[in-house]
N, C-alpha and C. Protein backbone atom coordinates (compact mmCIF):
# COMPACT_ATOMS: atom_id res chain seq x y z
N UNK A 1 81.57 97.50 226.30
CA UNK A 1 81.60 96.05 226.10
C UNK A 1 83.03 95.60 225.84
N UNK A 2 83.53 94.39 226.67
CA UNK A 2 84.54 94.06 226.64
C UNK A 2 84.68 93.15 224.93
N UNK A 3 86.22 93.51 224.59
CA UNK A 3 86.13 92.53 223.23
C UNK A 3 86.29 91.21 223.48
N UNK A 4 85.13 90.40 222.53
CA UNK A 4 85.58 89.02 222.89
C UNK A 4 87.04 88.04 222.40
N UNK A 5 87.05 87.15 223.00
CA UNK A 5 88.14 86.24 222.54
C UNK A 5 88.16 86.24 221.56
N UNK A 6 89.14 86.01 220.63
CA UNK A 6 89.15 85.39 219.25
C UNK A 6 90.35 84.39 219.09
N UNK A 7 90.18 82.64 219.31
CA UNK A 7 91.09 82.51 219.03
C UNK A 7 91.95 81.76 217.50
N UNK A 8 90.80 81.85 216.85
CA UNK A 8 91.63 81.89 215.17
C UNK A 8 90.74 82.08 214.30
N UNK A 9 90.76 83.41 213.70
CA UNK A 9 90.19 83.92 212.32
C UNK A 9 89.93 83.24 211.57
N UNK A 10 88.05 83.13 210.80
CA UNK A 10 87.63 82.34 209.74
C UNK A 10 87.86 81.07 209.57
N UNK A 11 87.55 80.17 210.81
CA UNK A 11 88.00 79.02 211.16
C UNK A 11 86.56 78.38 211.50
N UNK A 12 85.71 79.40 211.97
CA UNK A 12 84.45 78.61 212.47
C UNK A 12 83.15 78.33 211.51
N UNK A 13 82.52 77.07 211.97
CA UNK A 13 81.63 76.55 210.89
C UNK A 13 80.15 77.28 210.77
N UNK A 14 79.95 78.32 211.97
CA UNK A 14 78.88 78.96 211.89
C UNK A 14 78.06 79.60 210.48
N UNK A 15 76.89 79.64 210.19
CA UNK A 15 76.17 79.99 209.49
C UNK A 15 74.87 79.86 209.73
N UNK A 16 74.25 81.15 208.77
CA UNK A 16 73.02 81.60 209.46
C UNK A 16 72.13 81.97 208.18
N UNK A 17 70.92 81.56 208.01
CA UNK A 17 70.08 81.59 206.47
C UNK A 17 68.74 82.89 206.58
N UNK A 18 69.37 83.72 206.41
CA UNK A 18 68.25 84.70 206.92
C UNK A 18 66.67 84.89 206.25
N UNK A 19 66.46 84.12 204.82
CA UNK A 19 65.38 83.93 203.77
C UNK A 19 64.83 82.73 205.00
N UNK A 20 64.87 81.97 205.92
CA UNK A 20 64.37 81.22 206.46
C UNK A 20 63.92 81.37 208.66
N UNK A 21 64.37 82.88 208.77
CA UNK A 21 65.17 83.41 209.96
C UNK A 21 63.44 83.97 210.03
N UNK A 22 62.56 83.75 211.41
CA UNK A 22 61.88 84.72 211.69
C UNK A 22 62.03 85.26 212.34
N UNK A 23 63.47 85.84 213.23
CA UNK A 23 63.70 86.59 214.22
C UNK A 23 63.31 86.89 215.58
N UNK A 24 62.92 85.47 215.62
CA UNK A 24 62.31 85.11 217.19
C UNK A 24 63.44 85.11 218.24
N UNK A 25 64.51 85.66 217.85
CA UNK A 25 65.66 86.06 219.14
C UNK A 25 66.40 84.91 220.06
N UNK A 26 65.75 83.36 219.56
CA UNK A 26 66.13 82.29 221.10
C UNK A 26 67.07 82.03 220.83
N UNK A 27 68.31 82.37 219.70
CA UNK A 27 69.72 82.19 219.44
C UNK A 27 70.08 83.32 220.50
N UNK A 28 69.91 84.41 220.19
CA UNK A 28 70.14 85.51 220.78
C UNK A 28 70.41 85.28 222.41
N UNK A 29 69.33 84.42 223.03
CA UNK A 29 69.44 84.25 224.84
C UNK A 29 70.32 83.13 224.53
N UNK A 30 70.38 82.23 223.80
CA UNK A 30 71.89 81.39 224.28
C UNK A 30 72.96 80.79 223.62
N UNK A 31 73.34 82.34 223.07
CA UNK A 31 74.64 82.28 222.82
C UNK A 31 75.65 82.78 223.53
N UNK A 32 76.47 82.24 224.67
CA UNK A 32 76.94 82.73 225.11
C UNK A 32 77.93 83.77 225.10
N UNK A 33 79.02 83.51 223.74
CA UNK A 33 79.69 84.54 222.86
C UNK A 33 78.97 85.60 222.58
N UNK A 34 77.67 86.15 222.11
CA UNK A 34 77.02 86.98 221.73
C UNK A 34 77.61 87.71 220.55
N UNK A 35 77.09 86.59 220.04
CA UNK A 35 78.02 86.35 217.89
C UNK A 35 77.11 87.13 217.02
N UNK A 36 75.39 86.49 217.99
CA UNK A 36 74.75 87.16 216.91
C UNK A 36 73.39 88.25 217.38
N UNK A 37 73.21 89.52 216.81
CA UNK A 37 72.22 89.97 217.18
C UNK A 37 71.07 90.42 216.36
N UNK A 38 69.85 90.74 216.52
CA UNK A 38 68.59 91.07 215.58
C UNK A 38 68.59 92.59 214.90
N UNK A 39 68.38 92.59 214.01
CA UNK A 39 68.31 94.24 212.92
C UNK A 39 67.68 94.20 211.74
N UNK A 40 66.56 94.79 211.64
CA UNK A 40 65.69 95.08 210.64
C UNK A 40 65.03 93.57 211.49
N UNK A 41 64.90 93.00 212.31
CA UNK A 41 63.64 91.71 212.57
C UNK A 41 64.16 90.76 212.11
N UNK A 42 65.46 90.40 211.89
CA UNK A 42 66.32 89.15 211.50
C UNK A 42 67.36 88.90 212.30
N UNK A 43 68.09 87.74 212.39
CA UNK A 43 68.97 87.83 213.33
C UNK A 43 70.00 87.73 212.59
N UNK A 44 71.18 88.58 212.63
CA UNK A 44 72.45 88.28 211.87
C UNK A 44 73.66 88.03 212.26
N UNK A 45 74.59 87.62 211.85
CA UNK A 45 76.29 86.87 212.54
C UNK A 45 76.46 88.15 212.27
N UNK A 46 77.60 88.78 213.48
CA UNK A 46 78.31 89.67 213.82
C UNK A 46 79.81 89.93 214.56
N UNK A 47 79.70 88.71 215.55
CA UNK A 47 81.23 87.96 216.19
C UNK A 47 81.57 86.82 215.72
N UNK A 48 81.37 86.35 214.08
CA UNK A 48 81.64 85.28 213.80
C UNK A 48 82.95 84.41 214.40
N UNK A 49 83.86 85.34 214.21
CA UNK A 49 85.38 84.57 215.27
C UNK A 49 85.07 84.59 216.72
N UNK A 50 84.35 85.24 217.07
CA UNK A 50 84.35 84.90 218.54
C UNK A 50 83.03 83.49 218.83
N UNK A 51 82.32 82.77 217.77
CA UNK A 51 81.82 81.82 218.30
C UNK A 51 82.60 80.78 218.55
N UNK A 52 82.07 79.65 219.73
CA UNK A 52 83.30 78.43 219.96
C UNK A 52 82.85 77.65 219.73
N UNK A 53 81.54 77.58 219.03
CA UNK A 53 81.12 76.34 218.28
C UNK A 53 80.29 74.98 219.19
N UNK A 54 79.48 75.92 220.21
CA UNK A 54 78.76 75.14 221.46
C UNK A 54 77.63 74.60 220.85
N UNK A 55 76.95 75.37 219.81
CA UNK A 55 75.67 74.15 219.09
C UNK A 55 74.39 74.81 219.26
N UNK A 56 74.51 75.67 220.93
CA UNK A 56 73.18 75.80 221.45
C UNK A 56 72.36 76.43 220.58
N UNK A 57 72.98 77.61 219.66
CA UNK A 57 71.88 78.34 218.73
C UNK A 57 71.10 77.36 217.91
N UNK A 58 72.12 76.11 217.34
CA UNK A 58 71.21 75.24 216.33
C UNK A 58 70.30 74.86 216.85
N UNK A 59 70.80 73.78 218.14
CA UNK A 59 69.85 73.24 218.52
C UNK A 59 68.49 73.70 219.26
N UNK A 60 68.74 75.13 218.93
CA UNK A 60 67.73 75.83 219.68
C UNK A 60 66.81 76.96 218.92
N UNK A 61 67.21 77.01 217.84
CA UNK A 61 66.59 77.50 216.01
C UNK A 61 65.34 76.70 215.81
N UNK A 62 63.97 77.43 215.98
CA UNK A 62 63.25 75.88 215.59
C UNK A 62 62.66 75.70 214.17
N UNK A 63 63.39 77.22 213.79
CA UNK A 63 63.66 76.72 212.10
C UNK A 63 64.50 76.51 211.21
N UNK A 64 65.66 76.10 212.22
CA UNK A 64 66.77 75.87 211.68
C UNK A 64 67.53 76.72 210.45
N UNK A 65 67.44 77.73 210.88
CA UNK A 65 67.75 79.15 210.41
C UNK A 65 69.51 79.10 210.68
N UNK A 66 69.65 78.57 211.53
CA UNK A 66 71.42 79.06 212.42
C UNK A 66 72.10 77.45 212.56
N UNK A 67 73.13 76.83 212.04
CA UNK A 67 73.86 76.33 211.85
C UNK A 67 75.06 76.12 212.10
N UNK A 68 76.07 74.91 212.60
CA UNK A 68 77.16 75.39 213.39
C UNK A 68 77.77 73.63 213.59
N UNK A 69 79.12 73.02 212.99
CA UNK A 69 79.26 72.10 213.25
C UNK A 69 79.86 72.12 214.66
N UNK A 70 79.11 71.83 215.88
CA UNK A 70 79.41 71.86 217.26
C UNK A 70 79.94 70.80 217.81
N UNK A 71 81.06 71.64 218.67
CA UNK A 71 82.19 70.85 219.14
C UNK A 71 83.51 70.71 218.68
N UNK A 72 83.89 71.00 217.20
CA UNK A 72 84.68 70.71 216.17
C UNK A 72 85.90 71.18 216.30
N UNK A 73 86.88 71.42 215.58
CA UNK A 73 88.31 71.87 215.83
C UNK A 73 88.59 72.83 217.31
N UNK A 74 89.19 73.97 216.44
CA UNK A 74 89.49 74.78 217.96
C UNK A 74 88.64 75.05 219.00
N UNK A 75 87.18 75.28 218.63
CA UNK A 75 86.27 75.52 219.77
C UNK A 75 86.47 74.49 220.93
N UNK A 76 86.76 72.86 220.40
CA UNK A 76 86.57 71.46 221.30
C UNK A 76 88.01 72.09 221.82
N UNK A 77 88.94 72.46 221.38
CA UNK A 77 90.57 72.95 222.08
C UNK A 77 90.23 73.85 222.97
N UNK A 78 89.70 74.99 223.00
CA UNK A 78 89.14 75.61 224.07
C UNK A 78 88.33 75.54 225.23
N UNK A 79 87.28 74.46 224.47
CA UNK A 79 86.75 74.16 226.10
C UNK A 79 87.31 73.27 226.88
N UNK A 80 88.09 72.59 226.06
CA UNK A 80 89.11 71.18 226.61
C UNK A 80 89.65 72.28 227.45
N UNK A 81 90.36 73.21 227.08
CA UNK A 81 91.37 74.28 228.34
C UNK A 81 90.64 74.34 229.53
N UNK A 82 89.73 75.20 228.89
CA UNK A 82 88.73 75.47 229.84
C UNK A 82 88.20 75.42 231.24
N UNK A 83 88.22 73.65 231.24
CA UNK A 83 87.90 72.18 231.78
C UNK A 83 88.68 72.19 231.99
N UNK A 84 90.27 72.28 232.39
CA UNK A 84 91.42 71.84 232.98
C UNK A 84 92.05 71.01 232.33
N UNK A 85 91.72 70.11 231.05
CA UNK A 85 92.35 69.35 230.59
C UNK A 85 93.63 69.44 229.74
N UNK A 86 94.61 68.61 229.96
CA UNK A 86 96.22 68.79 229.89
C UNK A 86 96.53 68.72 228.25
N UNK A 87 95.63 67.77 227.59
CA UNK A 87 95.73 67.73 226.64
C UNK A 87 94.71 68.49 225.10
N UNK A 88 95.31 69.62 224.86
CA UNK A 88 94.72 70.22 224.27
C UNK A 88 95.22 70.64 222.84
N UNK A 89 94.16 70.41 222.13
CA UNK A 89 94.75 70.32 220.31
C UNK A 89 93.58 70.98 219.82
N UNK A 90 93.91 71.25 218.78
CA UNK A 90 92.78 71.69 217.29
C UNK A 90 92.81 70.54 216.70
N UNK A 91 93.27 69.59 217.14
CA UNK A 91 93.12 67.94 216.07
C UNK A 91 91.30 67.67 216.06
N UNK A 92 90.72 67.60 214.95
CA UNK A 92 89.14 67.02 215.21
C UNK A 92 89.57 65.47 214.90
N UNK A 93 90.34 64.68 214.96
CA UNK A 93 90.46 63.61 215.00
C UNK A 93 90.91 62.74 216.33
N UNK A 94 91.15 63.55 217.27
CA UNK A 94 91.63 62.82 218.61
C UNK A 94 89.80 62.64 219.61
N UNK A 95 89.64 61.36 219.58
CA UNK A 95 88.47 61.67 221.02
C UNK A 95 88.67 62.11 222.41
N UNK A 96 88.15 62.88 222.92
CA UNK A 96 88.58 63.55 224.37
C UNK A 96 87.74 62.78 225.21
């Protein structure tokens, strides 16, 4: 397995409540980073720096177990790259 990106340490808003986690895995199919995986029947953060802060696990938790302010600083700088766009910051105050 290739290592993932990381592009700035303990920066991301991810979090995950495992007393509330039934380990139904649907974070697991779409996270694209593959931050987090299941052990002992729970799902736990494991590439915390490598998530970019896309949302899909929350919004896709339907017990809201997995948490993640999406879109936010550097992750929105990365996909801005991403996307071709010229102007790219970690500012969460500029609208793109």
């Amino acid at each position: 397995m290739m290592k993932p990106m990381i592009y700035l340490r303990d920066v991301v808003t991810l979090s995950h409540n495992p007393e509330i986690c039934n380990g139904c895995g649907i974070c697991l199919s779409v996270c694209p980073r593959q931050v987090l995986r299941r052990s002992n029947g729970k799902i736990e953060i494991v590439l915390r720096d490598a998530c970019i802060e896309c949302g899909a696990c929350q919004r896709n938790c339907p017990l809201g177990a997995v948490t993640v302010s999406a879109g936010v600083g550097c992750a929105r700088a990365i996909i801005n790259q991403m996307l071709g766009r010229k102007q790219v910051s970690c500012d969460t105050d500029k609208s793109w």
